[in-house]
N, C-alpha and C. Protein backbone atom coordinates (compact mmCIF):
# COMPACT_ATOMS: atom_id res chain seq x y z
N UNK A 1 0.83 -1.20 0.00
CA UNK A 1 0.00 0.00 0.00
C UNK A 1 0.87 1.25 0.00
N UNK A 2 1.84 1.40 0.78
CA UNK A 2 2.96 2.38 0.62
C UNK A 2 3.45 2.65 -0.77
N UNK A 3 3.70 2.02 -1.42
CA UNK A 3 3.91 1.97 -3.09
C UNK A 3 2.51 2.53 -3.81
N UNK A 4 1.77 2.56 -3.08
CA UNK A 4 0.65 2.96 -4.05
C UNK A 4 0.45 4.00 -3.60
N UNK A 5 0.65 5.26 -2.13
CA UNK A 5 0.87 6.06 -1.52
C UNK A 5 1.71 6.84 -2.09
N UNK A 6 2.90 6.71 -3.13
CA UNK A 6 3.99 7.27 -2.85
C UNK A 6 4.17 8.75 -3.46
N UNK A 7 4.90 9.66 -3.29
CA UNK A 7 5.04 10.66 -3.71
C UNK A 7 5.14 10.96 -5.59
N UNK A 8 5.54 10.01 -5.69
CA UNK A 8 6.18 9.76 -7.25
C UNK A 8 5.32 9.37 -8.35
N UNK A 9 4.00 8.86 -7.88
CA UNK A 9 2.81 8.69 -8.37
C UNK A 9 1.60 9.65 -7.62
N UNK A 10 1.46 10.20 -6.96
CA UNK A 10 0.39 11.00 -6.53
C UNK A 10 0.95 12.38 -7.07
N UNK A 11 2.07 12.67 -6.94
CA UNK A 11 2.34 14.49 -7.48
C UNK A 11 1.94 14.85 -8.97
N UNK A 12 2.57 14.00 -10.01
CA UNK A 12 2.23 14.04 -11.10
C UNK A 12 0.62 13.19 -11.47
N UNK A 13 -0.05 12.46 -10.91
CA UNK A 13 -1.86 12.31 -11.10
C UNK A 13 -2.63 13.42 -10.36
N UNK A 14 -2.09 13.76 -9.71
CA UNK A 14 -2.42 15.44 -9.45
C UNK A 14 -2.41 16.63 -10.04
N UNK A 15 -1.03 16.64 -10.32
CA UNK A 15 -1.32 17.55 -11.72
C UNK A 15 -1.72 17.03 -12.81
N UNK A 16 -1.88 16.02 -12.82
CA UNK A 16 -2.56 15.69 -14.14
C UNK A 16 -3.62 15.72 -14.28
N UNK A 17 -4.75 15.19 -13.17
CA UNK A 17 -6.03 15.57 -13.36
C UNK A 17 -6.57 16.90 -12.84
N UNK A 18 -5.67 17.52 -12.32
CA UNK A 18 -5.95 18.62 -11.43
C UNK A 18 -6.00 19.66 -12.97
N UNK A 19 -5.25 19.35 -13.39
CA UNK A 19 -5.28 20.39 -14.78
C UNK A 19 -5.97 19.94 -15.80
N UNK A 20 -6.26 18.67 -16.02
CA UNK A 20 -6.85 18.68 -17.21
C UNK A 20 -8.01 18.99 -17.68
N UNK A 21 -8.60 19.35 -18.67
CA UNK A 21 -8.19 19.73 -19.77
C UNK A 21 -7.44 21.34 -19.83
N UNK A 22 -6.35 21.77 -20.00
CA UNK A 22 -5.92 23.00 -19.97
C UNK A 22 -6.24 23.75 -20.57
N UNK A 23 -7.02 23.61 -22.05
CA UNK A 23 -7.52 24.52 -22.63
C UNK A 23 -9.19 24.64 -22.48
N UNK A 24 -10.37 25.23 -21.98
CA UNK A 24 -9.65 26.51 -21.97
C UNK A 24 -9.47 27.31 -20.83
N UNK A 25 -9.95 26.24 -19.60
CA UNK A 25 -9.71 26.47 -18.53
C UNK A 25 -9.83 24.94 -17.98
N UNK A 26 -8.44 24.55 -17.20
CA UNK A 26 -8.62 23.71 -16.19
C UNK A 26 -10.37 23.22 -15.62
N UNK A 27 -9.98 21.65 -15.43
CA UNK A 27 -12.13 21.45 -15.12
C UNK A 27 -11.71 22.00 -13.81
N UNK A 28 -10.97 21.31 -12.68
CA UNK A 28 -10.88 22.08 -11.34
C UNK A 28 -11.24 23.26 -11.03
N UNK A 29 -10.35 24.52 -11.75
CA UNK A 29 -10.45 25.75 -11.76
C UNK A 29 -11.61 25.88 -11.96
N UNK A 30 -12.90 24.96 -13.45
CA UNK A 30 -13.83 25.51 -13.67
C UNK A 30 -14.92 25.08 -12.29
N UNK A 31 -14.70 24.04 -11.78
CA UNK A 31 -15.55 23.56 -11.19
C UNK A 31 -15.46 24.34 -9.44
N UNK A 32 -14.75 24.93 -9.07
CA UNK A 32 -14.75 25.41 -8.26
C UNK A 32 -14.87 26.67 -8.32
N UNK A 33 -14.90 27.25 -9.33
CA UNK A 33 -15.72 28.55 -9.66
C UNK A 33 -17.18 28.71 -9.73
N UNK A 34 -17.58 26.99 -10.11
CA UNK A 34 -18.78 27.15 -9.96
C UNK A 34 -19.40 26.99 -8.75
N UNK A 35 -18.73 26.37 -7.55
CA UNK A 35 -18.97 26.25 -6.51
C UNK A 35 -19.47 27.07 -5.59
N UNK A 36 -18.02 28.15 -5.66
CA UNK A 36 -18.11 29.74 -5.41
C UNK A 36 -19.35 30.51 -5.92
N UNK A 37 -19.97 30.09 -6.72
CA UNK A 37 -20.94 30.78 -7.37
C UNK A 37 -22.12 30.17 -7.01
N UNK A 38 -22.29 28.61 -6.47
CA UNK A 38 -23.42 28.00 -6.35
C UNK A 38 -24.22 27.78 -7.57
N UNK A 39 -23.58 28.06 -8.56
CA UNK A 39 -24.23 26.78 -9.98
C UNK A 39 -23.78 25.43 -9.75
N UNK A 40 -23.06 24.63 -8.45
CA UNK A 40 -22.26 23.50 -9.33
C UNK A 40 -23.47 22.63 -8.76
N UNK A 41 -24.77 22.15 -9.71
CA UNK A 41 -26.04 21.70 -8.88
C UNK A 41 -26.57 20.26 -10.20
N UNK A 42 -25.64 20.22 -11.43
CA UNK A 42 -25.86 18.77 -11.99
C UNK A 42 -25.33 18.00 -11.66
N UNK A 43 -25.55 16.53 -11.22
CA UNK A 43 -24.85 15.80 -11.05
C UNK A 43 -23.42 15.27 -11.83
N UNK A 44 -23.56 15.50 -13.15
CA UNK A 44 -22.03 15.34 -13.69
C UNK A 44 -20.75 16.61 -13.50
N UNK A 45 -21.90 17.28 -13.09
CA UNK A 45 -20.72 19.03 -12.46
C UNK A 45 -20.09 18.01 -11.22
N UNK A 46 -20.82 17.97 -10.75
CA UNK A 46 -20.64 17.39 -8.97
C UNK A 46 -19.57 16.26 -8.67
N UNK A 47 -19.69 14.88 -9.86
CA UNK A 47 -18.79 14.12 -10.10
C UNK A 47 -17.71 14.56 -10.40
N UNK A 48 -17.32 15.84 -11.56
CA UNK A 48 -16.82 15.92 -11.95
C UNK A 48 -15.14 16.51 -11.32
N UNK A 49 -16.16 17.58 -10.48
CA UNK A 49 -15.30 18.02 -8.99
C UNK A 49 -14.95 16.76 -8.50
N UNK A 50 -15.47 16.10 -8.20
CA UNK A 50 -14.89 14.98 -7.10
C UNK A 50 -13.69 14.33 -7.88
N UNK A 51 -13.60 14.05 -9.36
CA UNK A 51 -12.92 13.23 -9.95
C UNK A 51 -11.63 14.08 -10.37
N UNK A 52 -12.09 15.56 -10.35
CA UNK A 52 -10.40 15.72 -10.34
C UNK A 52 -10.14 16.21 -8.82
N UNK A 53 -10.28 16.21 -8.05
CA UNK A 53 -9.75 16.42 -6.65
C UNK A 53 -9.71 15.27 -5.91
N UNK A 54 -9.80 14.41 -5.79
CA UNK A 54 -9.57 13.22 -5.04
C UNK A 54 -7.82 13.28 -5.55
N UNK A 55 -6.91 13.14 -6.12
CA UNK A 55 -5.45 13.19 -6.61
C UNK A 55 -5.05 13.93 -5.03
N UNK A 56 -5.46 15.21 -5.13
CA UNK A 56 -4.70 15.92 -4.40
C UNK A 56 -5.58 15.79 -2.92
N UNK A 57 -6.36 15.65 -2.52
CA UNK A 57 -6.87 14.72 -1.47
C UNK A 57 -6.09 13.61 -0.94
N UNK A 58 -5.95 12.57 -2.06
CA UNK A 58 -4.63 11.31 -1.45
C UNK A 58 -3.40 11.93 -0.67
N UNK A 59 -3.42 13.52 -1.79
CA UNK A 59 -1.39 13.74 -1.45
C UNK A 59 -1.36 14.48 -0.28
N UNK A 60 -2.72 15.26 0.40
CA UNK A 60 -3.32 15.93 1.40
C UNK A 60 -2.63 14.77 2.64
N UNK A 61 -3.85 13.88 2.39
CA UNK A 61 -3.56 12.43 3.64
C UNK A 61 -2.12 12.27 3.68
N UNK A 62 -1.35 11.74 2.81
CA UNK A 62 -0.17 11.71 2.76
C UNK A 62 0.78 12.56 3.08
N UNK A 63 0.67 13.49 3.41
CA UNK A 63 1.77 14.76 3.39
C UNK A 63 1.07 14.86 5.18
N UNK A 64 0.08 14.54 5.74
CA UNK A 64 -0.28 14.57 6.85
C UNK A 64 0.03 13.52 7.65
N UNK A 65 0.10 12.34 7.15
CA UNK A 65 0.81 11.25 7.60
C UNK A 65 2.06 11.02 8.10
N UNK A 66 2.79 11.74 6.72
CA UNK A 66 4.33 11.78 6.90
C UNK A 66 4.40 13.02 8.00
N UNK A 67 3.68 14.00 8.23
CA UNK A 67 3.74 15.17 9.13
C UNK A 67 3.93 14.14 10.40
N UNK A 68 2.79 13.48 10.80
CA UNK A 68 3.04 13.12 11.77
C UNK A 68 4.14 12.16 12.41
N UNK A 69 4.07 11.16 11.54
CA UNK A 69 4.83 10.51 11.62
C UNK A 69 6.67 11.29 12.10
N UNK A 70 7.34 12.65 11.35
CA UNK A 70 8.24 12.57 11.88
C UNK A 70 8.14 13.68 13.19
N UNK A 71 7.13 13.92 13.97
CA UNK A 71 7.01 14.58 14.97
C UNK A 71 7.77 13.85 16.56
């Protein structure tokens, strides 16, 4: 499970879904604009948020883990 945790695979699927599609705006960027705004109310908006933020969610846990851990 540590191998599937690791820094070396979560940084770059993070930016990768975190950005994609770049043109013509990031979905993230778009989808949390809509949030801010309170349009994000279809269900494929809603998924859609979830599916690119879960990446950086994993690296969240992880970077909190390792926090603790060297305390």
């Amino acid at each position: 499970m540590k191998n599937l945790l690791s820094y070396p695979l979560l940084i770059p699927l993070a930016l990768f879904l975190g950005l994609a599609p770049v043109h013509p705006q990031p979905h993230l960027v778009e989808k949390l604009g809509m949030l801010m705004e309170g349009a994000l109310k279809k269900p494929i908006d809603i998924f859609d948020l979830a599916w690119h933020t879960w990446p950086f969610a994993l690296l969240i846990v992880r970077l909190g883990k390792d926090a603790k851990r060297t305390k």
